[in-house]
PDB file of N, CA and C in Angstrom:
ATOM      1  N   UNK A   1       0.812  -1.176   0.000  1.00  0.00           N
ATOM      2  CA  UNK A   1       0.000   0.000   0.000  1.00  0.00           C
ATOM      3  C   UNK A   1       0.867   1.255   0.000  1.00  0.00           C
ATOM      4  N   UNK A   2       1.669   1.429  -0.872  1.00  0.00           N
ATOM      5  CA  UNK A   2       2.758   2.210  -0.341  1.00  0.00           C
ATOM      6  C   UNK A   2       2.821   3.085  -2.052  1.00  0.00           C
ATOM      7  N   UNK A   3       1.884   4.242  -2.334  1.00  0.00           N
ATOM      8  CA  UNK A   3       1.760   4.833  -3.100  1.00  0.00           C
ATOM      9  C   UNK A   3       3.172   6.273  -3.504  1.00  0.00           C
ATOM     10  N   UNK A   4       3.209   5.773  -4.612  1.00  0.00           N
ATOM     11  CA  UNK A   4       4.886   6.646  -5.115  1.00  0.00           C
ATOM     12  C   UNK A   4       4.784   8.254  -5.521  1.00  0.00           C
ATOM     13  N   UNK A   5       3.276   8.570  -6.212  1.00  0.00           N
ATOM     14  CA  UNK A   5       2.650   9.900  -6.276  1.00  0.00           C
ATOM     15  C   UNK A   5       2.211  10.140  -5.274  1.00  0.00           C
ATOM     16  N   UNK A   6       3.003  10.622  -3.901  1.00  0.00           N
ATOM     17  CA  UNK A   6       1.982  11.330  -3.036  1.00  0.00           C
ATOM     18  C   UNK A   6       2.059  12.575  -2.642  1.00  0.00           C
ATOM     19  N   UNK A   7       2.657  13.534  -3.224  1.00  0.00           N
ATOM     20  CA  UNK A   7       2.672  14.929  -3.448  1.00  0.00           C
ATOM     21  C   UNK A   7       1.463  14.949  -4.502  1.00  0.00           C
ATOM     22  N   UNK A   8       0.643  16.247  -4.451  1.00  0.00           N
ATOM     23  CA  UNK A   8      -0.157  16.608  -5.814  1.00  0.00           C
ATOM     24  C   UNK A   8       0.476  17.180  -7.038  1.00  0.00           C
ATOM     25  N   UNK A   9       0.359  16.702  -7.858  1.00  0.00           N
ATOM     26  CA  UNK A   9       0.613  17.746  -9.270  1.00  0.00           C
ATOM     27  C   UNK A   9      -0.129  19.094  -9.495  1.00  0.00           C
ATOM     28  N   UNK A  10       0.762  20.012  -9.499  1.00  0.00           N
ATOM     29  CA  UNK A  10       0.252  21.328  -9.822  1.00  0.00           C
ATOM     30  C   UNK A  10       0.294  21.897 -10.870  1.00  0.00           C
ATOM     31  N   UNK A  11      -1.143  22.330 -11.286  1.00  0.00           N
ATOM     32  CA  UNK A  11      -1.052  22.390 -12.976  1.00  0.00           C
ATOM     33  C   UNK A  11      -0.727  24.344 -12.838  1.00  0.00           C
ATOM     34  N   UNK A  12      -0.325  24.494 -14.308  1.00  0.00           N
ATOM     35  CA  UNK A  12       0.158  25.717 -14.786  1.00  0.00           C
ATOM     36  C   UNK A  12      -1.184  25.823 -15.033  1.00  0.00           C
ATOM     37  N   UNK A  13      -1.496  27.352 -14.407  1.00  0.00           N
ATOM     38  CA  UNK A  13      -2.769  28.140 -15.058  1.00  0.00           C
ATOM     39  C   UNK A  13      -2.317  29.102 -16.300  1.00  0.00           C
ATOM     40  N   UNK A  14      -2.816  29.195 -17.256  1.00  0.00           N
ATOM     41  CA  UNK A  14      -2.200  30.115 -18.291  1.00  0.00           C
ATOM     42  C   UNK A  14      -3.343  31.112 -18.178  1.00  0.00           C
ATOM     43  N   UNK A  15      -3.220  32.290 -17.644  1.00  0.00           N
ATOM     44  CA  UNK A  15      -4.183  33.454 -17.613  1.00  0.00           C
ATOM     45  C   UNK A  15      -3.755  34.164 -18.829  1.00  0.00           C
ATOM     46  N   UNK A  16      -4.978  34.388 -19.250  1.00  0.00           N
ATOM     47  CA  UNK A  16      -5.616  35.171 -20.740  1.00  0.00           C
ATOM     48  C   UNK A  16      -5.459  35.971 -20.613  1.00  0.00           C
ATOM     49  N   UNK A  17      -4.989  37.243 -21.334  1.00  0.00           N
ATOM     50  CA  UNK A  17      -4.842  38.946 -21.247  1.00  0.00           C
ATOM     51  C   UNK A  17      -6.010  39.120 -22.292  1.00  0.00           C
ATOM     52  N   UNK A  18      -6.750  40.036 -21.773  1.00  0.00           N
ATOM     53  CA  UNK A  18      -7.682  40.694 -22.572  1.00  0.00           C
ATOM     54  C   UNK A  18      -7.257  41.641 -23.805  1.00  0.00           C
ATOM     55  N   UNK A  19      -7.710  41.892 -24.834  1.00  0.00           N
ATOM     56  CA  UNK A  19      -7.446  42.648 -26.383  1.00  0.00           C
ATOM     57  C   UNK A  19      -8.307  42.700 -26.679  1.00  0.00           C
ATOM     58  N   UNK A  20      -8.641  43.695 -27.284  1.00  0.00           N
ATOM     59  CA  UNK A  20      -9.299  44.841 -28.026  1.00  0.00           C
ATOM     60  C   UNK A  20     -10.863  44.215 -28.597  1.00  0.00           C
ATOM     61  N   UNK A  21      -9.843  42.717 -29.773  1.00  0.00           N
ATOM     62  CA  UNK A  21     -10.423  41.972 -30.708  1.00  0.00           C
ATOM     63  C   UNK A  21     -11.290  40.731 -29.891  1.00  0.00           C
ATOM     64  N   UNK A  22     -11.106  40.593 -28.441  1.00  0.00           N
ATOM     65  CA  UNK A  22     -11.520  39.495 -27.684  1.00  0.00           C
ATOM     66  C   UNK A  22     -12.819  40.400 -27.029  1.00  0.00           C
ATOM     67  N   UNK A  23     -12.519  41.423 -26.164  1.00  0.00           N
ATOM     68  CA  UNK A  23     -13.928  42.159 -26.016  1.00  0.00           C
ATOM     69  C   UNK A  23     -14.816  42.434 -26.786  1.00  0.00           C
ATOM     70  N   UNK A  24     -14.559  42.990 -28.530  1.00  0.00           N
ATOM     71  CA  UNK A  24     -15.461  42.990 -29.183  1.00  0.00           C
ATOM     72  C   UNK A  24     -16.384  41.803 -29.869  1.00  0.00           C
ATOM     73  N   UNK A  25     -15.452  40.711 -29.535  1.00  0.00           N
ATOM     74  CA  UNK A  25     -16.046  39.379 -29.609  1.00  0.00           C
ATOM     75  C   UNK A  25     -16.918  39.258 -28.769  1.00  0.00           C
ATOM     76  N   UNK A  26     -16.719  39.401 -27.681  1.00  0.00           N
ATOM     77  CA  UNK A  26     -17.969  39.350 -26.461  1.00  0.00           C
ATOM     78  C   UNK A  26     -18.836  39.572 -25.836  1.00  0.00           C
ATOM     79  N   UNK A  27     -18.352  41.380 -26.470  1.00  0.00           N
ATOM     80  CA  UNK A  27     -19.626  42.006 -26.532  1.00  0.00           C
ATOM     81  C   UNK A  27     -20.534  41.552 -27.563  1.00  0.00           C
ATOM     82  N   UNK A  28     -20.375  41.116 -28.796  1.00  0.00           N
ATOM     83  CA  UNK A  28     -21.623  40.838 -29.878  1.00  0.00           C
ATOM     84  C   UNK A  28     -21.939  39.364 -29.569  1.00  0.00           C
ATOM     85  N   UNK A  29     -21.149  38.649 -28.551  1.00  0.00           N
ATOM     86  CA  UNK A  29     -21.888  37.487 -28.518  1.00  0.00           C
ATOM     87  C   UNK A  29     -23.311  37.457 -27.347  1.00  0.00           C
ATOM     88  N   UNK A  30     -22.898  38.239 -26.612  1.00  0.00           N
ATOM     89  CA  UNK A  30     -23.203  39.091 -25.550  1.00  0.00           C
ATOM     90  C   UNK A  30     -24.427  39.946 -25.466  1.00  0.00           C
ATOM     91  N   UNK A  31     -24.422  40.668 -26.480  1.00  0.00           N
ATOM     92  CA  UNK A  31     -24.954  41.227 -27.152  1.00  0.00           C
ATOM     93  C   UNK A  31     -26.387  40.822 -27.879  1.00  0.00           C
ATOM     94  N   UNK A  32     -25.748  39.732 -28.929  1.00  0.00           N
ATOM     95  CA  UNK A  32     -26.751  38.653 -29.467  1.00  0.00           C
ATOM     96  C   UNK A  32     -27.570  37.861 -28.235  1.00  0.00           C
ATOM     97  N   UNK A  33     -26.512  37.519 -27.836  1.00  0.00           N
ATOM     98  CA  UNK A  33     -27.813  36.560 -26.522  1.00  0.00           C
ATOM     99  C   UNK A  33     -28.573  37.659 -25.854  1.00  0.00           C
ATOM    100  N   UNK A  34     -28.132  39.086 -25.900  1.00  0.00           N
ATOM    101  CA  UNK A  34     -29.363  39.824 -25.049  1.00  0.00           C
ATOM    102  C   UNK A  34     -30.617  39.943 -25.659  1.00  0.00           C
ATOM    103  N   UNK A  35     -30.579  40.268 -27.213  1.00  0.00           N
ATOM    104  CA  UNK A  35     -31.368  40.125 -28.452  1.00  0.00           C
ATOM    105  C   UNK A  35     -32.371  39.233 -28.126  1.00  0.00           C
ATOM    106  N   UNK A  36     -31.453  37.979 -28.078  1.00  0.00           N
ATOM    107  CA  UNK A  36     -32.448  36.764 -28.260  1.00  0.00           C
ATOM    108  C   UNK A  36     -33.456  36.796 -27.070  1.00  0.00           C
ATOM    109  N   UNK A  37     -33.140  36.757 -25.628  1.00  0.00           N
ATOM    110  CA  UNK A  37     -33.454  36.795 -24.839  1.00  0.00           C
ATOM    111  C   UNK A  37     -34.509  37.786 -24.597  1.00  0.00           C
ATOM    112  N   UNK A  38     -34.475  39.081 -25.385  1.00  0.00           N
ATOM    113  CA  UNK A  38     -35.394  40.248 -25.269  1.00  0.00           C
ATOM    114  C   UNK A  38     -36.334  39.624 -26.323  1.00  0.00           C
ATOM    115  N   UNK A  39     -36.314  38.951 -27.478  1.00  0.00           N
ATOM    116  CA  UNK A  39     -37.253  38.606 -28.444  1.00  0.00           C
ATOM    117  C   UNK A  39     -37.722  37.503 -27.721  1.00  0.00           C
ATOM    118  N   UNK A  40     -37.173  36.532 -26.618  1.00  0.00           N
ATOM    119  CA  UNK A  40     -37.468  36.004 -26.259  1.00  0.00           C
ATOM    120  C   UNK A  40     -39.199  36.238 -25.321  1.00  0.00           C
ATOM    121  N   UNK A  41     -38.744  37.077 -24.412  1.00  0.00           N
ATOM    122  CA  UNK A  41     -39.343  38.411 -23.414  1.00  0.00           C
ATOM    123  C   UNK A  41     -40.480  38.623 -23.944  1.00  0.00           C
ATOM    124  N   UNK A  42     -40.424  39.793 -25.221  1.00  0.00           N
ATOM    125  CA  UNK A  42     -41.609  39.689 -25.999  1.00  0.00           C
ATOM    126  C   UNK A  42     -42.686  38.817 -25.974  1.00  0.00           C
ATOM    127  N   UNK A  43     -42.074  37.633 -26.891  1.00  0.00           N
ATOM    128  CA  UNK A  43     -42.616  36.739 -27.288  1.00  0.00           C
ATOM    129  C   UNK A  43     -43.977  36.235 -26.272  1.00  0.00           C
ATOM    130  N   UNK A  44     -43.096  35.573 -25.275  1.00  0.00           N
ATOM    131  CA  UNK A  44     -43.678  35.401 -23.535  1.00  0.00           C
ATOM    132  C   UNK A  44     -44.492  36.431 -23.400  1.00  0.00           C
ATOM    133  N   UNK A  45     -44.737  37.765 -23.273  1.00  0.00           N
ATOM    134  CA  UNK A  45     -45.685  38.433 -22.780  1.00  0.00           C
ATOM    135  C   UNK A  45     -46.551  38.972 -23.702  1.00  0.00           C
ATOM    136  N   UNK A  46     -46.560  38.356 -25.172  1.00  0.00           N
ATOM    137  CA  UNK A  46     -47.659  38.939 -26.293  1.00  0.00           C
ATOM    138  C   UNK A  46     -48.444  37.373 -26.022  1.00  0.00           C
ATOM    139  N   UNK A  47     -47.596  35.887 -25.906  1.00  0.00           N
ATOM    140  CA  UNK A  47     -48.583  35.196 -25.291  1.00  0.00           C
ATOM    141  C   UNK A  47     -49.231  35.239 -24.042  1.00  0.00           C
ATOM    142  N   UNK A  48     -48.895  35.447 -22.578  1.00  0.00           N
ATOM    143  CA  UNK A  48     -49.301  35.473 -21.925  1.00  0.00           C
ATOM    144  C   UNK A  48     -50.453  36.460 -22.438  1.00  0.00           C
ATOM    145  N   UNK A  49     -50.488  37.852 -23.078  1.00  0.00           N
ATOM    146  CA  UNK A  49     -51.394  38.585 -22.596  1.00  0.00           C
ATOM    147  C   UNK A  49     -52.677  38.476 -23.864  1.00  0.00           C
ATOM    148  N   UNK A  50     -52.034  37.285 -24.716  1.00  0.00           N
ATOM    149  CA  UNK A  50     -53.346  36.621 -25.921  1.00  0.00           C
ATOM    150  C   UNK A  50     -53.643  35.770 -25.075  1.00  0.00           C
ATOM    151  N   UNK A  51     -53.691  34.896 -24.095  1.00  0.00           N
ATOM    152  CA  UNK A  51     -54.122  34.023 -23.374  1.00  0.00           C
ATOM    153  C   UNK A  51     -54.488  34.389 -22.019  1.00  0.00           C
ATOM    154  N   UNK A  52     -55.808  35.008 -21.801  1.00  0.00           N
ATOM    155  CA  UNK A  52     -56.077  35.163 -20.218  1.00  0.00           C
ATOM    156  C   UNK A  52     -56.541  33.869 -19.345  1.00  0.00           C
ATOM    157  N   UNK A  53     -56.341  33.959 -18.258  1.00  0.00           N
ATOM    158  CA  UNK A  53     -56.840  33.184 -16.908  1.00  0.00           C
ATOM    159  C   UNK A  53     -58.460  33.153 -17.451  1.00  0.00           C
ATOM    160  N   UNK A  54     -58.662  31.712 -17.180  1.00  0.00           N
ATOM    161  CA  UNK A  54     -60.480  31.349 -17.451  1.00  0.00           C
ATOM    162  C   UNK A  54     -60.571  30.903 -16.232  1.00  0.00           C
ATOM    163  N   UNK A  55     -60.844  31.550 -15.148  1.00  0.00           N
ATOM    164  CA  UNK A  55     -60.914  31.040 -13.669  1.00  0.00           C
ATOM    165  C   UNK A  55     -61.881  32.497 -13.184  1.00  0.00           C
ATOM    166  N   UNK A  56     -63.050  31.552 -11.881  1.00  0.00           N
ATOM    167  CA  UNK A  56     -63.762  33.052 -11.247  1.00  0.00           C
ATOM    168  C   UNK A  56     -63.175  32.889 -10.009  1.00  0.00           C
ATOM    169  N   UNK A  57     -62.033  32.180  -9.690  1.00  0.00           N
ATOM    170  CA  UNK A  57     -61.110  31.634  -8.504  1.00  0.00           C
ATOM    171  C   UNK A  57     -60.249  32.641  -8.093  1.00  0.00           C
ATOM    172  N   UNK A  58     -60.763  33.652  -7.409  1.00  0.00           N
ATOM    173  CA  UNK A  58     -59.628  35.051  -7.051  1.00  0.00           C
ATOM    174  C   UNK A  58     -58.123  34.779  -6.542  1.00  0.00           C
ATOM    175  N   UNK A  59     -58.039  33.538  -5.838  1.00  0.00           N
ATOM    176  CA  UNK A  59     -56.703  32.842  -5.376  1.00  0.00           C
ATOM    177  C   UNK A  59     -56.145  32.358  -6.919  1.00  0.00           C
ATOM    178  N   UNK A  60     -56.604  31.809  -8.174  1.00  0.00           N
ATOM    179  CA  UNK A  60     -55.909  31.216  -8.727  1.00  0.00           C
ATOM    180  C   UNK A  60     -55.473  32.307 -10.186  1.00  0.00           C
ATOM    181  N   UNK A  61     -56.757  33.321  -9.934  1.00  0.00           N
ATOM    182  CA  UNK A  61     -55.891  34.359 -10.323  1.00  0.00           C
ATOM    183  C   UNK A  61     -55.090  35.137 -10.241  1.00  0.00           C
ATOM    184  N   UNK A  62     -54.914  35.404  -8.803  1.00  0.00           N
ATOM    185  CA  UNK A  62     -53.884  36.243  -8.036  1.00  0.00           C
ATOM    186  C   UNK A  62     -52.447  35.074  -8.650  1.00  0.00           C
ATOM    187  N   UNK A  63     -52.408  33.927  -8.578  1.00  0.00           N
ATOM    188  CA  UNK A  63     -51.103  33.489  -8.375  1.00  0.00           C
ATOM    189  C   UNK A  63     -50.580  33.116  -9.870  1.00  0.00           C
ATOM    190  N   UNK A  64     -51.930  33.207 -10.584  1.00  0.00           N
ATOM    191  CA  UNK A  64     -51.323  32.924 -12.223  1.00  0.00           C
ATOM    192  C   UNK A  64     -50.809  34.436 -12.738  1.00  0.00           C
ATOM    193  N   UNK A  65     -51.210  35.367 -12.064  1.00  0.00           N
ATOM    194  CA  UNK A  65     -50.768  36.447 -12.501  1.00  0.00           C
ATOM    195  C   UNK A  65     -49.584  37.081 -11.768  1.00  0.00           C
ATOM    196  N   UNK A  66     -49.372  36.434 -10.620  1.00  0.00           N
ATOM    197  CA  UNK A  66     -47.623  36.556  -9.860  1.00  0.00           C
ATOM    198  C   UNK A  66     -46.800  36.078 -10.830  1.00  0.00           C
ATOM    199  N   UNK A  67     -47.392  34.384 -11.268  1.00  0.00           N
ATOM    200  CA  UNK A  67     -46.407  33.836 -11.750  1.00  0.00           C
ATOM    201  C   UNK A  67     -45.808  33.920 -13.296  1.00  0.00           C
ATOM    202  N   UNK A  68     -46.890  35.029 -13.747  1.00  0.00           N
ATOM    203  CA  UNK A  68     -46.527  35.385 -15.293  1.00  0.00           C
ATOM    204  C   UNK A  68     -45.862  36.566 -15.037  1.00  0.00           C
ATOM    205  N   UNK A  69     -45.685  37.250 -14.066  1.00  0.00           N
ATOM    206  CA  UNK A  69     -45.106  38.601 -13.643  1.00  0.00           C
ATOM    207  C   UNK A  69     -43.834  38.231 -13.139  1.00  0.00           C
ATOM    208  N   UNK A  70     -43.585  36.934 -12.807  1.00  0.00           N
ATOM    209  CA  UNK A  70     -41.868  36.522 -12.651  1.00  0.00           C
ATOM    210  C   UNK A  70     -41.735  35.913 -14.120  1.00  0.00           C
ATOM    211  N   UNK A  71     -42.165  35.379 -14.283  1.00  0.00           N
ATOM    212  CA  UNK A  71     -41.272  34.355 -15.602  1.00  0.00           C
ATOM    213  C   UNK A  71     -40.822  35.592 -16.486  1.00  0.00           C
ATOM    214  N   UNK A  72     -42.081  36.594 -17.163  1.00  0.00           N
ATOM    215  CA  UNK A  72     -41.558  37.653 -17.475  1.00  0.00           C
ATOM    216  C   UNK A  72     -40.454  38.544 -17.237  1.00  0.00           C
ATOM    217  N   UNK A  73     -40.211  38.498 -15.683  1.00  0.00           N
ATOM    218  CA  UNK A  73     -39.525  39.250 -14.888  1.00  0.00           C
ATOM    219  C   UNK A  73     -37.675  38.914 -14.730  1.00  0.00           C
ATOM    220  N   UNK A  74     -38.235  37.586 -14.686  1.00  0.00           N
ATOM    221  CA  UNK A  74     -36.892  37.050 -15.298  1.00  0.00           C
ATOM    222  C   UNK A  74     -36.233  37.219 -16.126  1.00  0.00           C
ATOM    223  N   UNK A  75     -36.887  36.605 -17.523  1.00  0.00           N
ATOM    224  CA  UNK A  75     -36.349  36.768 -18.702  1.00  0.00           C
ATOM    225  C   UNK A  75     -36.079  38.513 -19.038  1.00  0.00           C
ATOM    226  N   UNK A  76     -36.672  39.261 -18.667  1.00  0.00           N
ATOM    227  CA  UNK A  76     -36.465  40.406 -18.664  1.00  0.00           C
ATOM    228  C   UNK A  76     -34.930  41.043 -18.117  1.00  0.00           C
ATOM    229  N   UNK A  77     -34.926  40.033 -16.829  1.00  0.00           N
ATOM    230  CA  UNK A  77     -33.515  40.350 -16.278  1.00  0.00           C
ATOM    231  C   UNK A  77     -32.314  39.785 -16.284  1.00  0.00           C
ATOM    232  N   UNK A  78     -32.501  38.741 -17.206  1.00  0.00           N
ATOM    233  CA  UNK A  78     -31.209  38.122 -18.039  1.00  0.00           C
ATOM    234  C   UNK A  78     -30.808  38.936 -19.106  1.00  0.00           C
ATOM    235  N   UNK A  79     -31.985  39.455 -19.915  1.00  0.00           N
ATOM    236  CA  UNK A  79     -31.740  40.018 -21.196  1.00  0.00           C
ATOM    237  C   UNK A  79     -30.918  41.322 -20.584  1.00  0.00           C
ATOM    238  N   UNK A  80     -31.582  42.258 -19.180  1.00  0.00           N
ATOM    239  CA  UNK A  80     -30.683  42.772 -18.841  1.00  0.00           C
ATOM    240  C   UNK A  80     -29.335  43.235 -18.486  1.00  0.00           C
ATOM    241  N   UNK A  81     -28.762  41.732 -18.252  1.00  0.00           N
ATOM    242  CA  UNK A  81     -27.443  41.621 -17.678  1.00  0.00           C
ATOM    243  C   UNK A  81     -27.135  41.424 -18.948  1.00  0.00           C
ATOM    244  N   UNK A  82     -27.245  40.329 -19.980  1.00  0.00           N
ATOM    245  CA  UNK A  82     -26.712  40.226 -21.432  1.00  0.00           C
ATOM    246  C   UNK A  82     -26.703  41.843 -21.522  1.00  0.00           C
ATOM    247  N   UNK A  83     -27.232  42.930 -21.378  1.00  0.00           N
ATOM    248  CA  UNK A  83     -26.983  43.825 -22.424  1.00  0.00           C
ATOM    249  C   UNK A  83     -26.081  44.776 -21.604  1.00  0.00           C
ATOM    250  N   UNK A  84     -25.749  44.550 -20.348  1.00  0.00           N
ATOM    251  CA  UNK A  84     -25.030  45.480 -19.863  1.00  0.00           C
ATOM    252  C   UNK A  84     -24.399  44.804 -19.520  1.00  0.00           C
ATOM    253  N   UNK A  85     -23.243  43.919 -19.718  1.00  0.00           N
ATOM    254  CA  UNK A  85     -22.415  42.908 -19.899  1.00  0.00           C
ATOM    255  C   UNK A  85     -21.404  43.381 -21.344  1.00  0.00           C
ATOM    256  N   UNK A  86     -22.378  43.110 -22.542  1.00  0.00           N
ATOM    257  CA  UNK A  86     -21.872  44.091 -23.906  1.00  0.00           C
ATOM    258  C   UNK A  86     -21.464  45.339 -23.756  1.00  0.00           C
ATOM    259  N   UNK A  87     -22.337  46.549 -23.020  1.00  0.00           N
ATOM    260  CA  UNK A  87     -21.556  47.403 -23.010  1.00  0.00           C
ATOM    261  C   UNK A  87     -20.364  47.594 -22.672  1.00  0.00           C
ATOM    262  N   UNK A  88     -19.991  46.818 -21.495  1.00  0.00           N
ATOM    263  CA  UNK A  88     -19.143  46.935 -20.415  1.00  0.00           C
ATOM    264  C   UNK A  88     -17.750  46.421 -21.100  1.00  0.00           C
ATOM    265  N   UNK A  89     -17.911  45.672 -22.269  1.00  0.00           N
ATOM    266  CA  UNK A  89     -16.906  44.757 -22.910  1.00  0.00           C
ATOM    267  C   UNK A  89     -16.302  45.116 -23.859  1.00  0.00           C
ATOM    268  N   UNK A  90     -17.639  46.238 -24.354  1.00  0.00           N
ATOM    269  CA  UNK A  90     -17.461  46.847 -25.948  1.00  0.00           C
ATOM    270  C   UNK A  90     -16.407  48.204 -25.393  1.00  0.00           C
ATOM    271  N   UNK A  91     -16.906  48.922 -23.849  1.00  0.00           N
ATOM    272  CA  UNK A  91     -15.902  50.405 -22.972  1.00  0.00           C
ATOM    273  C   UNK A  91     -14.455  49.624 -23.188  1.00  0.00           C
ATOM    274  N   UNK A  92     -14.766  48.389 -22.407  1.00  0.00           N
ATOM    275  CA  UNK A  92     -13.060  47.917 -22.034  1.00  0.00           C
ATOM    276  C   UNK A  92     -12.498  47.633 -23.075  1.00  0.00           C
ATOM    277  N   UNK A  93     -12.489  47.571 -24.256  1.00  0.00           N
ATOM    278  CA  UNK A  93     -12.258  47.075 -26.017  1.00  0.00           C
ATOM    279  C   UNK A  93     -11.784  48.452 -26.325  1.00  0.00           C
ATOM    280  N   UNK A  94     -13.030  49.350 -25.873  1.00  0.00           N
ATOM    281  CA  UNK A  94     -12.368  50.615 -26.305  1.00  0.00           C
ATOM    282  C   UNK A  94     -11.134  51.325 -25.539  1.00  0.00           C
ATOM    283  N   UNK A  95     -11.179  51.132 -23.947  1.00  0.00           N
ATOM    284  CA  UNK A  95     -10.345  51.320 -23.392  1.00  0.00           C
ATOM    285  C   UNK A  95      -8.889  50.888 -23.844  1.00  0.00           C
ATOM    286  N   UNK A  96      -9.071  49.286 -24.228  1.00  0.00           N
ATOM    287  CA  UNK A  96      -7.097  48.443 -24.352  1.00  0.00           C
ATOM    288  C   UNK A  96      -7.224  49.376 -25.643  1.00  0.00           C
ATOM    289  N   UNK A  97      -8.211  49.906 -26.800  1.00  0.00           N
ATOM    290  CA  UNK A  97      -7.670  50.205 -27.323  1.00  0.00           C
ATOM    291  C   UNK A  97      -7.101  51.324 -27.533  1.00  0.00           C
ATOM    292  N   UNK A  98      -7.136  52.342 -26.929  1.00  0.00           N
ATOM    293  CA  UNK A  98      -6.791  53.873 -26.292  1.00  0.00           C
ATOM    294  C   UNK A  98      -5.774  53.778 -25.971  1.00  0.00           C
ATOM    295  N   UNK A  99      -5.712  52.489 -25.219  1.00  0.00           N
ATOM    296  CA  UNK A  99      -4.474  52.376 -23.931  1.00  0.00           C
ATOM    297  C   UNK A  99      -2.997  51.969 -24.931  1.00  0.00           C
ATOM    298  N   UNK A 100      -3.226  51.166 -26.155  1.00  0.00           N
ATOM    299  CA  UNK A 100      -2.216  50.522 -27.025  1.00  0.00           C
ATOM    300  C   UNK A 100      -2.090  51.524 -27.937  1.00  0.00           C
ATOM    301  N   UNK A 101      -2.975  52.915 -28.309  1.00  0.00           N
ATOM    302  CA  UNK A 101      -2.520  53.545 -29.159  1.00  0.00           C
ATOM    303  C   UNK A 101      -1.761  54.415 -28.466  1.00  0.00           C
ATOM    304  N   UNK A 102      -1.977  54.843 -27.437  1.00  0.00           N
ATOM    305  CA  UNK A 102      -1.160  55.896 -26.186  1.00  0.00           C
ATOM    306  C   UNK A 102       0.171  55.411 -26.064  1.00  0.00           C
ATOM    307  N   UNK A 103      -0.167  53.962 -25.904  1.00  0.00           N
ATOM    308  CA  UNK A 103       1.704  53.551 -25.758  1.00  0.00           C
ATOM    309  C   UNK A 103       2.092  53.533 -27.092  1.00  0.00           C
ATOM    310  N   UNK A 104       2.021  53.236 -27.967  1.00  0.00           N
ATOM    311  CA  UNK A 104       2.624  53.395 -29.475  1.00  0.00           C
ATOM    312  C   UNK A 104       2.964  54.934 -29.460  1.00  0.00           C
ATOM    313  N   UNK A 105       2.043  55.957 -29.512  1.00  0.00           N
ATOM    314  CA  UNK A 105       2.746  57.161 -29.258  1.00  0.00           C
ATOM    315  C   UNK A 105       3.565  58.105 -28.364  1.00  0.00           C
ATOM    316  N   UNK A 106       3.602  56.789 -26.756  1.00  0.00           N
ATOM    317  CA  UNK A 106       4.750  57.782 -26.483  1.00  0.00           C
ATOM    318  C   UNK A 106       5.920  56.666 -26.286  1.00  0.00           C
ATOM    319  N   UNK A 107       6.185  55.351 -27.473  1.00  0.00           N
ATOM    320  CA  UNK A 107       7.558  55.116 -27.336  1.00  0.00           C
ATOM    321  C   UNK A 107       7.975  56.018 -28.463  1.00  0.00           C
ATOM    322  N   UNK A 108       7.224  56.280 -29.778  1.00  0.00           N
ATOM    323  CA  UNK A 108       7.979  56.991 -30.545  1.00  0.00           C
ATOM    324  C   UNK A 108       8.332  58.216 -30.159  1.00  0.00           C
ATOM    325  N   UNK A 109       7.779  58.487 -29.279  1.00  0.00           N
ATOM    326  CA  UNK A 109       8.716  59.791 -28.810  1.00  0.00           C
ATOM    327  C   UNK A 109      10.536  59.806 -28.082  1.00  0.00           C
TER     328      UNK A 109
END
């Protein structure tokens, strides 16, 4: 019983530097999924509101109408973060790229 690996192996993390061309990637992917997610949104609340509650059940209307006011509410607030996620990716894109033209002009100096 006398095991020969008994230290752990430690793996190399290779951390990614962010560029210009990688934020603007992410923002439009980013971007797109907020799209979808907002057409999504739509979609959900032009059905919900073609389809009313057929109930004279004041409890089962109260809770079908909570629960179309989250699902909505949700999807509403994913599409949110998708879209302010893009911005945030598309600033920092613009930022490295400010930041790489600034240094190009003051080594040539």
């Amino acid at each position: 019983m006398s095991d020969q690996n008994l230290t752990p192996q430690t793996e190399t993390k290779i951390q990614a530097t962010a560029s210009p061309l990688r934020c603007l990637t992410g923002a439009m992917i980013s971007g797109g999924m907020g799209y979808a997610m907002y057409s999504l949104m739509i979609a959900i609340a032009t059905n919900f509101a073609t389809k009313p509650v057929h109930s004279i059940n004041p409890l089962v209307i109260r809770i079908s109408s909570a629960v179309r006011t989250l699902v909505v509410g949700v999807v509403a607030l994913g599409s949110g973060i998708f879209a302010i996620v893009a911005i945030g990716l598309l600033a920092l894109g613009v930022q490295l790229l400010v930041q790489e033209l600034t240094k190009q002009k003051s080594s040539e100096n």
